[in-house]
N, C-alpha and C. Protein backbone atom coordinates (compact mmCIF):
# COMPACT_ATOMS: atom_id res chain seq x y z
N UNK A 1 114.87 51.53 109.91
CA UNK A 1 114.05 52.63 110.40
C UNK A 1 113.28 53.23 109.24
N UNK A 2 111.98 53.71 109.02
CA UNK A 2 111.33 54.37 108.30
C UNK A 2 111.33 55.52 108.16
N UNK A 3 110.96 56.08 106.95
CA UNK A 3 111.20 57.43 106.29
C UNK A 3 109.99 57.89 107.13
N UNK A 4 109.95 58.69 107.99
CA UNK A 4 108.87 59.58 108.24
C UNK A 4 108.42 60.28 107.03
N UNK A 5 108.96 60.60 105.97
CA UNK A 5 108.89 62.05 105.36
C UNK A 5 107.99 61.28 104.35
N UNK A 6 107.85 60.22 103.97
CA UNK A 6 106.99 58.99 102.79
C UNK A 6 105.47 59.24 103.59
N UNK A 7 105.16 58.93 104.71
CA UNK A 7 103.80 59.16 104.96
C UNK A 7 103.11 60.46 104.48
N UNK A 8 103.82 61.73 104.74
CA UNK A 8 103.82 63.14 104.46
C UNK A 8 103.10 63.32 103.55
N UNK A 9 101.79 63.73 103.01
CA UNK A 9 101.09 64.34 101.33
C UNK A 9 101.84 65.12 100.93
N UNK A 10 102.26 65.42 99.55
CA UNK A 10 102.70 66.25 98.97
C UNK A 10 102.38 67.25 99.10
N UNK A 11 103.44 68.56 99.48
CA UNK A 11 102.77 69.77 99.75
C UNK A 11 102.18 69.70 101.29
N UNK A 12 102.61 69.31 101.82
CA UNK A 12 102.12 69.24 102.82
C UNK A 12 103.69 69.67 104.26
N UNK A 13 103.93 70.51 104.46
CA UNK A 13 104.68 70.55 105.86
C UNK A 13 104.95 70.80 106.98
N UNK A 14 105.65 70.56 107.66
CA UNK A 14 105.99 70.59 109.24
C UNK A 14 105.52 71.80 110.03
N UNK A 15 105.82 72.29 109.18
CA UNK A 15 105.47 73.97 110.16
C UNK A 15 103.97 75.26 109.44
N UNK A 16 104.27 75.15 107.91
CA UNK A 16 103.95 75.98 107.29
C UNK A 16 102.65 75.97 106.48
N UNK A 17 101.76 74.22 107.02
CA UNK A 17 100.55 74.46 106.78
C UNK A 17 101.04 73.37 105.10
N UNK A 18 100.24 73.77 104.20
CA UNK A 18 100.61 73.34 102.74
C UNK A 18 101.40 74.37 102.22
N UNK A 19 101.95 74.08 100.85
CA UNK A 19 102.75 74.95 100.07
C UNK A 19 102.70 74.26 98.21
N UNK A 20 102.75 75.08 97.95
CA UNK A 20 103.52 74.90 96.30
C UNK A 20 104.17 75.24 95.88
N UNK A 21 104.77 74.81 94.57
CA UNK A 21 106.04 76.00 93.95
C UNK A 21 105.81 75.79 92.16
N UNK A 22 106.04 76.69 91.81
CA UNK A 22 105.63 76.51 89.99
C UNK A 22 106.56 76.91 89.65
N UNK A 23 106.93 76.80 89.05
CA UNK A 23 108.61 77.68 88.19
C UNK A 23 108.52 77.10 86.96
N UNK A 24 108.75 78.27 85.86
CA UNK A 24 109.56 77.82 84.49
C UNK A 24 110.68 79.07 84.22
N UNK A 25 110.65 78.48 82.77
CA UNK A 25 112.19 79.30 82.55
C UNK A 25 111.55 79.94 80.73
N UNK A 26 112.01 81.23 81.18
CA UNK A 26 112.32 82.26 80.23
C UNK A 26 113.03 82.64 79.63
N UNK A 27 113.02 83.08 78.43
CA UNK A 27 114.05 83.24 77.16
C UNK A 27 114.78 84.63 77.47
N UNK A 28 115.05 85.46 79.09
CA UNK A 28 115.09 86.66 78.77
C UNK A 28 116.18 86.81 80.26
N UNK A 29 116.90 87.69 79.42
CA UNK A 29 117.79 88.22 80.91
C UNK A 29 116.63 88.49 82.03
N UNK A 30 117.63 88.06 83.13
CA UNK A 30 116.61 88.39 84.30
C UNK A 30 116.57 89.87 84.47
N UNK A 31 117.43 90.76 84.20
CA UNK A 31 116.80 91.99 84.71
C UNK A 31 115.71 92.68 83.61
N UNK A 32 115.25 92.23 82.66
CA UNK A 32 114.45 92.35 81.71
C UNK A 32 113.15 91.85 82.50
N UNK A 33 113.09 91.08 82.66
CA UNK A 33 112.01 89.65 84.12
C UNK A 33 111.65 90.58 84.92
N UNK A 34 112.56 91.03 85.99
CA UNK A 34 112.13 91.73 86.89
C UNK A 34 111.70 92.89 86.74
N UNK A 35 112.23 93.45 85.74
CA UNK A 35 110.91 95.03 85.72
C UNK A 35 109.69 94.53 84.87
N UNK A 36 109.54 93.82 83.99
CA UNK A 36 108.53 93.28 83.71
C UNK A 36 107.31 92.89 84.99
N UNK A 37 108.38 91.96 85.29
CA UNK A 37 107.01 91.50 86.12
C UNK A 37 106.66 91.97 87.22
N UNK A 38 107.62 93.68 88.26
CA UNK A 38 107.04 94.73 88.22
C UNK A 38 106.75 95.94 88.58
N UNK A 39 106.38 95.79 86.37
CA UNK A 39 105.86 96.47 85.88
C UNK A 39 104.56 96.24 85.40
N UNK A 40 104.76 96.20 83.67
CA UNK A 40 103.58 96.11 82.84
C UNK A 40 103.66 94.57 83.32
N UNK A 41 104.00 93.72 83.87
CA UNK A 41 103.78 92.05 83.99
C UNK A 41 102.95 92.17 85.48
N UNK A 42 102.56 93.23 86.38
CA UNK A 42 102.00 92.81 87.48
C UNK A 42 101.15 92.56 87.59
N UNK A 43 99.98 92.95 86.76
CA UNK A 43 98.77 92.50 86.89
C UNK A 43 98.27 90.99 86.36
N UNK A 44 99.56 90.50 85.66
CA UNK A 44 99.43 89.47 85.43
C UNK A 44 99.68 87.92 86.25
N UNK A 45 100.39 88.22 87.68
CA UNK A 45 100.80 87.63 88.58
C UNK A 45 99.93 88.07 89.56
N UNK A 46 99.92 89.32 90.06
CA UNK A 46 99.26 89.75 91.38
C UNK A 46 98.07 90.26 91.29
N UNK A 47 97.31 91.03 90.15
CA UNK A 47 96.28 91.74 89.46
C UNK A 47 96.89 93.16 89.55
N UNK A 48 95.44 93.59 89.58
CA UNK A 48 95.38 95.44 88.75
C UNK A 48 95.63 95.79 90.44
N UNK A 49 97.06 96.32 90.36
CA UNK A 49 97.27 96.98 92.00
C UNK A 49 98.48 97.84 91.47
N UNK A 50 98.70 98.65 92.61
CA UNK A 50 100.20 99.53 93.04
C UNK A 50 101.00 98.67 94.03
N UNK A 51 102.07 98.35 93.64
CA UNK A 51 103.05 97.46 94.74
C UNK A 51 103.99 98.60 94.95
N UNK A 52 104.03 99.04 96.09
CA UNK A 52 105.30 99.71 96.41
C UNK A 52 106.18 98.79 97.07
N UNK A 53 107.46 98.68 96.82
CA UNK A 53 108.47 97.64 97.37
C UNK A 53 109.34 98.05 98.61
N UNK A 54 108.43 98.13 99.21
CA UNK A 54 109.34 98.62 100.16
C UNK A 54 108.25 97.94 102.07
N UNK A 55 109.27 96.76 102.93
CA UNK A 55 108.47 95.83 103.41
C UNK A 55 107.58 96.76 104.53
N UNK A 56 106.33 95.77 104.75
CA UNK A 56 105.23 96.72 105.64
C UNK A 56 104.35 97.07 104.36
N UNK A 57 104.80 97.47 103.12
CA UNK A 57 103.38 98.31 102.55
C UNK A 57 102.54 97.29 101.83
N UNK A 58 101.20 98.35 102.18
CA UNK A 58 100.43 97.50 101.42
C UNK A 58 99.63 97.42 100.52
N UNK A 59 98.85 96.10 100.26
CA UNK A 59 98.55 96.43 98.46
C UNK A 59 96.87 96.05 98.80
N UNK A 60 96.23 96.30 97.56
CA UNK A 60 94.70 95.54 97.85
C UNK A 60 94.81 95.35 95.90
N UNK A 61 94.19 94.02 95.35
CA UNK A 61 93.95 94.08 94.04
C UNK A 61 92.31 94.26 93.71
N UNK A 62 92.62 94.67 92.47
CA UNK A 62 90.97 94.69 91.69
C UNK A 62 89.96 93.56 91.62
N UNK A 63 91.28 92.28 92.02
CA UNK A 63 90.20 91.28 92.10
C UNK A 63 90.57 90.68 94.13
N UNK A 64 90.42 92.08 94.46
CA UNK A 64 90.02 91.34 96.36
C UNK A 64 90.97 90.31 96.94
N UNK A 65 92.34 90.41 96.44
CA UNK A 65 93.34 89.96 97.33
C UNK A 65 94.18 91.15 97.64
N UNK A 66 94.41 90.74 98.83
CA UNK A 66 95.17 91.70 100.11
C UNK A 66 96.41 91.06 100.30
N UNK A 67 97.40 92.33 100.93
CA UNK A 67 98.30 92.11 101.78
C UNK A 67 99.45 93.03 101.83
N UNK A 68 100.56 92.47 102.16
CA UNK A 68 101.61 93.56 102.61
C UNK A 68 103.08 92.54 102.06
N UNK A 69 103.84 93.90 101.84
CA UNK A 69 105.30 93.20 101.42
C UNK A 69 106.12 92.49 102.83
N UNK A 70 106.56 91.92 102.88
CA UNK A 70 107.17 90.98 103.50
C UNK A 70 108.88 91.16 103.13
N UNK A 71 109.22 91.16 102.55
CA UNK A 71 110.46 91.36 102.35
C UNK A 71 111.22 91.95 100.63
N UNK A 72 111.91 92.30 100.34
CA UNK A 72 112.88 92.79 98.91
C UNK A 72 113.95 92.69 99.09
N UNK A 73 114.16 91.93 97.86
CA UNK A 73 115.65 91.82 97.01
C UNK A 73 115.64 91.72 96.25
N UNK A 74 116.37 93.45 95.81
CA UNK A 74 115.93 93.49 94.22
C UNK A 74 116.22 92.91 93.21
N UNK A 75 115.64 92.64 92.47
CA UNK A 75 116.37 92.02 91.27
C UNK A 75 116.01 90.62 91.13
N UNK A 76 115.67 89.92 92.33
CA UNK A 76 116.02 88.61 92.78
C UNK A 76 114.44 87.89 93.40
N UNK A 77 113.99 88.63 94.89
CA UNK A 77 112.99 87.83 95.30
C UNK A 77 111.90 89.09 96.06
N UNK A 78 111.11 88.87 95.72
CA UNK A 78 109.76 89.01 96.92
C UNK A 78 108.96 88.17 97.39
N UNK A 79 108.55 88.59 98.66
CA UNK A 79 107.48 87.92 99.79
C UNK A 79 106.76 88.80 99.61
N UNK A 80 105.55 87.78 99.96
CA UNK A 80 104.48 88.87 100.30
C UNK A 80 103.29 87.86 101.26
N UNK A 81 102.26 88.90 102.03
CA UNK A 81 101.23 88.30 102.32
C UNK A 81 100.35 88.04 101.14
N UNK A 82 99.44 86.89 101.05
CA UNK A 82 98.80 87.23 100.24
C UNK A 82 96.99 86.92 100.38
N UNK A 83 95.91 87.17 100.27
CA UNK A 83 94.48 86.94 100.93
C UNK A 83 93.81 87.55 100.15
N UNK A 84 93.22 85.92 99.38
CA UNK A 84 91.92 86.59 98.67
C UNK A 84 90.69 87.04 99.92
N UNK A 85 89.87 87.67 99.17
CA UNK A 85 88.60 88.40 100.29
C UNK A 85 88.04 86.96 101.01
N UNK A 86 87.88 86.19 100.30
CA UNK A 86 87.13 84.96 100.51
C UNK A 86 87.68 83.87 101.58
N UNK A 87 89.26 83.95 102.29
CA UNK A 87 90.26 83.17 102.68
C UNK A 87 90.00 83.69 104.33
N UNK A 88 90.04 82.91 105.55
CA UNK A 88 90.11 83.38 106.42
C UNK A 88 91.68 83.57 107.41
N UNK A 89 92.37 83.44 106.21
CA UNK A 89 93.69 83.04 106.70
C UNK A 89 94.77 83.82 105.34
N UNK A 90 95.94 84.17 105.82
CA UNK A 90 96.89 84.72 105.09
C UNK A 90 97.77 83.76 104.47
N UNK A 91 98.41 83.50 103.51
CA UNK A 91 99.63 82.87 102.82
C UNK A 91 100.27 83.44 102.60
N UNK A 92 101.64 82.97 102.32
CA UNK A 92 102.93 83.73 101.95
C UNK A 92 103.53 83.30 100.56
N UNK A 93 103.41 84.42 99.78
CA UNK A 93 103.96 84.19 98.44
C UNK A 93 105.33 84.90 98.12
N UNK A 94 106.05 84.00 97.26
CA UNK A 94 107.42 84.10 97.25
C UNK A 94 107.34 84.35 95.65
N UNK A 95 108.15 85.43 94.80
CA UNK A 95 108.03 84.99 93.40
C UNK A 95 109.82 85.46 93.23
N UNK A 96 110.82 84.58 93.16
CA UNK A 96 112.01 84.61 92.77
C UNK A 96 112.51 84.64 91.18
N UNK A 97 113.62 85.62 90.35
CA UNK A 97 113.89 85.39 89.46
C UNK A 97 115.31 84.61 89.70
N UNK A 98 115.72 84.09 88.46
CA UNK A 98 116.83 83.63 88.95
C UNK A 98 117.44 83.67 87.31
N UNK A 99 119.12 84.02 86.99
CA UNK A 99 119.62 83.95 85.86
C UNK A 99 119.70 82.32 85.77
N UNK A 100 119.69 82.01 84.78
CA UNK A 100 120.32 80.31 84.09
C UNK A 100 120.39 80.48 82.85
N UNK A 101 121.56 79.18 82.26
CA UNK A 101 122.09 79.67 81.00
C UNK A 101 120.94 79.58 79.86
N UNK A 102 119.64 79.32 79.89
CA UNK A 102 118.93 79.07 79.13
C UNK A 102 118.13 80.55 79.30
N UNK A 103 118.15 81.21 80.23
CA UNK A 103 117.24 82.62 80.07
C UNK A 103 117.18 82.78 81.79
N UNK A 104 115.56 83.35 82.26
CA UNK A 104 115.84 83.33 83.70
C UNK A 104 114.63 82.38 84.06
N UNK A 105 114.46 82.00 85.16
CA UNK A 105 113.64 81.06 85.75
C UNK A 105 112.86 82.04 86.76
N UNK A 106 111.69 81.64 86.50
CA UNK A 106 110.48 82.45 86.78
C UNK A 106 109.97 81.32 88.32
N UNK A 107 109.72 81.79 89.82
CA UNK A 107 109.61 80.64 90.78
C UNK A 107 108.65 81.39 91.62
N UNK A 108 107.71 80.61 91.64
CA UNK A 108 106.48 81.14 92.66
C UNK A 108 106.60 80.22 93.23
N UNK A 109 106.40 80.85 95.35
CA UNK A 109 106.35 79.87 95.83
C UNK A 109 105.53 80.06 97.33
N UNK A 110 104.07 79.07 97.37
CA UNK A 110 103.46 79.80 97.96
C UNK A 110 103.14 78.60 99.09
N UNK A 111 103.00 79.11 100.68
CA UNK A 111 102.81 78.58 101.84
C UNK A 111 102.09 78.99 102.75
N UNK A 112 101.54 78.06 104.27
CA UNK A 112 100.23 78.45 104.97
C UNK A 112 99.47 78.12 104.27
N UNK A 113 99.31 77.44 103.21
CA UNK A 113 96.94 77.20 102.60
C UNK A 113 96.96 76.18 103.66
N UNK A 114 95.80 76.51 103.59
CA UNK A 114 95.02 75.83 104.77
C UNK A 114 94.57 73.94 104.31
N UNK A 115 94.96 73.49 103.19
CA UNK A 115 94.72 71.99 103.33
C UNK A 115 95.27 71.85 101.51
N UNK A 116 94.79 70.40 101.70
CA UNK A 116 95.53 69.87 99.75
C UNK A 116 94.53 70.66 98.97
N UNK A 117 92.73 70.61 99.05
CA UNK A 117 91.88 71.22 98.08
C UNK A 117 92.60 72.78 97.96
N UNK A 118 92.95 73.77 98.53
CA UNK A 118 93.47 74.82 98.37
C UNK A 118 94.57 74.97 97.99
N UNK A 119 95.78 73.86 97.85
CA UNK A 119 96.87 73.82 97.10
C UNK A 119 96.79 72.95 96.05
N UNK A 120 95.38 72.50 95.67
CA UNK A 120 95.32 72.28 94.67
C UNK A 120 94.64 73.43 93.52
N UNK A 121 93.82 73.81 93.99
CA UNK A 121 93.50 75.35 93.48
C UNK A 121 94.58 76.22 93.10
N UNK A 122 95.59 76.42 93.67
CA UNK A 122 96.74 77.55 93.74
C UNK A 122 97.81 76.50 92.92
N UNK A 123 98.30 75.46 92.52
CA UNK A 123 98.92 74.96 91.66
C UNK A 123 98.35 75.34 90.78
N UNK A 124 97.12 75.32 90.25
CA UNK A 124 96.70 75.01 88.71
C UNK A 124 96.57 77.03 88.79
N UNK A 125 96.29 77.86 89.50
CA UNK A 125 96.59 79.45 89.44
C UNK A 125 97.95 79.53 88.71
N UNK A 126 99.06 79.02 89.89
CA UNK A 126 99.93 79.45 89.45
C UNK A 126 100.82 78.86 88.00
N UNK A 127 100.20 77.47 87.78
CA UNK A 127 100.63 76.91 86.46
C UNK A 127 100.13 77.72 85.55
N UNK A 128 98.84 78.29 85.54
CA UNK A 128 98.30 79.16 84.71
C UNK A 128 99.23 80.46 84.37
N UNK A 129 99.53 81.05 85.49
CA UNK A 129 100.02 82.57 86.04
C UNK A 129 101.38 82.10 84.73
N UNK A 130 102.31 81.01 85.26
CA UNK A 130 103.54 81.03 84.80
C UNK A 130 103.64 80.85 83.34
N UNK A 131 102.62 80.54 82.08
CA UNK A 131 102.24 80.41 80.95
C UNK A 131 102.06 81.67 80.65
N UNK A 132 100.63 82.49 81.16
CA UNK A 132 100.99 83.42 80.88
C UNK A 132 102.01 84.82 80.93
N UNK A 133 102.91 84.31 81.74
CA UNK A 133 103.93 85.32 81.87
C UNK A 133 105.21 85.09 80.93
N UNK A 134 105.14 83.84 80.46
CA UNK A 134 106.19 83.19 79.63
C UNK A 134 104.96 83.68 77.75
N UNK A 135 104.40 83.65 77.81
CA UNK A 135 103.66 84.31 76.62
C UNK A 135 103.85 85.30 76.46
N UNK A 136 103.61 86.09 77.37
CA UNK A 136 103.43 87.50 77.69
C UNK A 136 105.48 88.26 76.96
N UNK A 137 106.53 87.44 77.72
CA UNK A 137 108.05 87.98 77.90
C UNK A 137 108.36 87.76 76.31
N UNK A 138 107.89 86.77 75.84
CA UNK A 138 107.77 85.97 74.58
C UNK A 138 107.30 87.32 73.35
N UNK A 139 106.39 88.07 73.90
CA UNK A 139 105.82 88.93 72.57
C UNK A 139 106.85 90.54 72.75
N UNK A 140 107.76 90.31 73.79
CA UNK A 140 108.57 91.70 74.26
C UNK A 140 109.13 91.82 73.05
């Protein structure tokens, strides 16, 4: 019998449209991570906004992406909607910390784009995003 799941494009799934995920790992306790990133680290992931954490609220950035919290756990994970001005459709971004014995692991993970050219766009964002946030924890 054949693997259904081999035909499948990468990034590509069943329910949720495309997706990606970027993760690296940081030299820094995670609860150091998580007020960082926010804090003074938000504009570096989400842009120049106010995130209140608390689900339902919502945010708009300086550079014209929208949306609303989706879920909190502190310390650990947020959802969110997320929509640049330009998108006719919403995605869901996930950015998880996680402790490991090497520091904490930094995990964006984003679903719903609308085809591969747009998760190919948002890989190379978020490969970007996760460099600079690992630069950024690096000069603390």
């Amino acid at each position: 019998m054949a693997d259904s799941r081999a035909r499948t494009p990468t990034g590509q799934t069943k329910d949720a449209g495309w997706e990606v995920g970027v993760r690296k790992t940081v030299d820094a306790p995670v609860e150091t991570v998580w007020t960082f990133l926010l804090g003074a680290g938000l504009p570096l992931w989400l842009g120049n906004t106010t995130l209140t954490l608390e689900k339902g609220a919502a945010y708009a950035t300086d550079d014209d992406i929208s949306g609303t919290v989706l879920s909190v756990t502190d310390g650990l994970r947020i959802r969110l909607s997320w929509r640049p001005e330009e998108w006719n459709h919403d995605s869901t971004l996930q950015l998880t910390v996680k402790q490991v014995e090497t520091g904490t692991t930094i995990a964006f993970h984003q679903e719903r784009l609308s085809g591969r050219e747009e998760r190919k766009i948002m890989l190379g964002h978020w490969k970007e995003v996760v460099q600079t946030l690992d630069d950024a924890i690096t000069a603390l």
